[in-house]
C-alpha atoms as a PDB file:
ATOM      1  CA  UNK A   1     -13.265  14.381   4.163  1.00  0.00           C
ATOM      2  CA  UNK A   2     -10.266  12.923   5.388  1.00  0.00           C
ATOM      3  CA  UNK A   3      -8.097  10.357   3.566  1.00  0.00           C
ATOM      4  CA  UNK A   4      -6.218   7.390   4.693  1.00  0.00           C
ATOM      5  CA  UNK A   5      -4.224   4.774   3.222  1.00  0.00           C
ATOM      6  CA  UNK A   6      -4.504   0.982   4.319  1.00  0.00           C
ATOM      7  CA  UNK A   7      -2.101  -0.964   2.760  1.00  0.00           C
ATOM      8  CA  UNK A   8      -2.929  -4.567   4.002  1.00  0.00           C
ATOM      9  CA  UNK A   9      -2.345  -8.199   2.329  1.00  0.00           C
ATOM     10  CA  UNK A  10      -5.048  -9.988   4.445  1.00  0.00           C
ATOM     11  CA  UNK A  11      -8.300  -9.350   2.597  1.00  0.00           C
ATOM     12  CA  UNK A  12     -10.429  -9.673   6.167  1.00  0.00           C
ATOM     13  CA  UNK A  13      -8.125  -7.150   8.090  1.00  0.00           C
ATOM     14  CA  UNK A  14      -8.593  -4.659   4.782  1.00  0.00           C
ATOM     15  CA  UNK A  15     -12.374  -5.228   5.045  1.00  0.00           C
ATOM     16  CA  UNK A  16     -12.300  -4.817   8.633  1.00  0.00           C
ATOM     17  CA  UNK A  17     -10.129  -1.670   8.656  1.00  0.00           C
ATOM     18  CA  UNK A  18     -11.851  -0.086   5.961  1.00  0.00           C
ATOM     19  CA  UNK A  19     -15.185  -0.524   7.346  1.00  0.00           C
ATOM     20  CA  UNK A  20     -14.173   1.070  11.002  1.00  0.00           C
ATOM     21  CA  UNK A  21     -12.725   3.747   9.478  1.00  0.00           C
ATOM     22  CA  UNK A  22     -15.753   4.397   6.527  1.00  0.00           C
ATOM     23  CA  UNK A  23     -17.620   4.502   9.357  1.00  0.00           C
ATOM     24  CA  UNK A  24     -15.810   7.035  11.418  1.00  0.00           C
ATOM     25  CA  UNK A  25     -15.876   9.216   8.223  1.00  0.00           C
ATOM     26  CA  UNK A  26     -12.245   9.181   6.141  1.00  0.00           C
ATOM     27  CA  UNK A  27     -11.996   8.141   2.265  1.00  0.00           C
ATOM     28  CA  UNK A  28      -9.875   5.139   2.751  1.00  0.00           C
ATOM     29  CA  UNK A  29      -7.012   4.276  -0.054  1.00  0.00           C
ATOM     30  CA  UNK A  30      -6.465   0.976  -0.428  1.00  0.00           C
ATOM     31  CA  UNK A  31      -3.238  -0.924  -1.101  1.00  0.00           C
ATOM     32  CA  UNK A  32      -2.839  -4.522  -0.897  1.00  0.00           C
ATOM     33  CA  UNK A  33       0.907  -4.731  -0.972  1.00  0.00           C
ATOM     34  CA  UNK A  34       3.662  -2.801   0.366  1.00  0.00           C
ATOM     35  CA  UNK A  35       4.814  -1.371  -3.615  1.00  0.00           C
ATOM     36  CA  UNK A  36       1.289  -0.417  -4.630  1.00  0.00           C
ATOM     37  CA  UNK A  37       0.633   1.026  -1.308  1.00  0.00           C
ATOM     38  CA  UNK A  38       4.373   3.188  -1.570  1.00  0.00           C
ATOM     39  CA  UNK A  39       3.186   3.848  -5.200  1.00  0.00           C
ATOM     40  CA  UNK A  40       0.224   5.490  -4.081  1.00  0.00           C
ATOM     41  CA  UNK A  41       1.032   6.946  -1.218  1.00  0.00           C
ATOM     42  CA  UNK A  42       3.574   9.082  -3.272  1.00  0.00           C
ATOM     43  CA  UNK A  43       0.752   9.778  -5.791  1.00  0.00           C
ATOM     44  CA  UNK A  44      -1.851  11.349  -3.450  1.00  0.00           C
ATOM     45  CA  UNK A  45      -0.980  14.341  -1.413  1.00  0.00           C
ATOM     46  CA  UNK A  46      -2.467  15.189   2.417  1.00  0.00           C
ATOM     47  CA  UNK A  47      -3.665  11.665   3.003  1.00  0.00           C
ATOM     48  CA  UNK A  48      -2.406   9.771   6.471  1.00  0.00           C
ATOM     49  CA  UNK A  49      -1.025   6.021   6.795  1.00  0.00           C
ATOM     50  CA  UNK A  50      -1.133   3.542   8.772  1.00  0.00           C
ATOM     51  CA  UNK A  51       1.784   1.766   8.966  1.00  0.00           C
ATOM     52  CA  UNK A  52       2.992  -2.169  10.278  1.00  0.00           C
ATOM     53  CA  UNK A  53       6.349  -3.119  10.817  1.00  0.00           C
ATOM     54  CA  UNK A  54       6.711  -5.316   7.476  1.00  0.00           C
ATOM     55  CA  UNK A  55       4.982  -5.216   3.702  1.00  0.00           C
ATOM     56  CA  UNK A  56       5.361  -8.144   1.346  1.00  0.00           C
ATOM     57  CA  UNK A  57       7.024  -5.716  -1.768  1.00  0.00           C
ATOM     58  CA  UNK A  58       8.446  -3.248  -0.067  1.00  0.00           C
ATOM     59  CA  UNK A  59      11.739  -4.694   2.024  1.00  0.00           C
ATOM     60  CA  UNK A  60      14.526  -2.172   3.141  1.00  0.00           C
ATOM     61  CA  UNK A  61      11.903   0.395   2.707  1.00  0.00           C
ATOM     62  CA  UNK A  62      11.733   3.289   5.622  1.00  0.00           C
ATOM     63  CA  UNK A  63       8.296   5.294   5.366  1.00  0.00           C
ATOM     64  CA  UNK A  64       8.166   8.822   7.604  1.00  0.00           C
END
C-alpha cells in the first residue's frame, strides 16, 4: 500500500483529505502542524507529501 503524509491544521480538510485518499487506497500519515508533519516525514521512508504553501511551525522551512 502506498503512504502519504497530510499535514493539515483544519481538522475538516484532514478528515476530508484522509477519507478521499483511504478510499483511493494509500495509508495516510497524519500531521497536524507543519513541525510534527517535518518530524515525521523525516522519520518514515518512501512515503509522498502533499504540500501547501505555508505550515503554522514550520516558517523558513523549504521541503523537496
Amino acid at each position: 500500500m502506498k503512504k502519504i503524509l497530510v499535514i493539515e491544521d483544519n481538522e475538516q480538510n484532514l478528515y476530508l483529505t484522509t477519507f478521499i485518499l483511504e478510499r483511493r487506497g494509500y495509508e495516510v500519515l497524519q500531521a497536524r502542524d507543519g513541525r510534527a508533519g517535518i518530524d515525521l516525514a523525516r522519520q518514515v521512508d518512501g512515503i509522498a507529501k502533499l504540500l501547501r504553501q505555508s505550515w503554522r511551525g514550520a516558517v523558513d522551512f523549504d521541503m523537496c
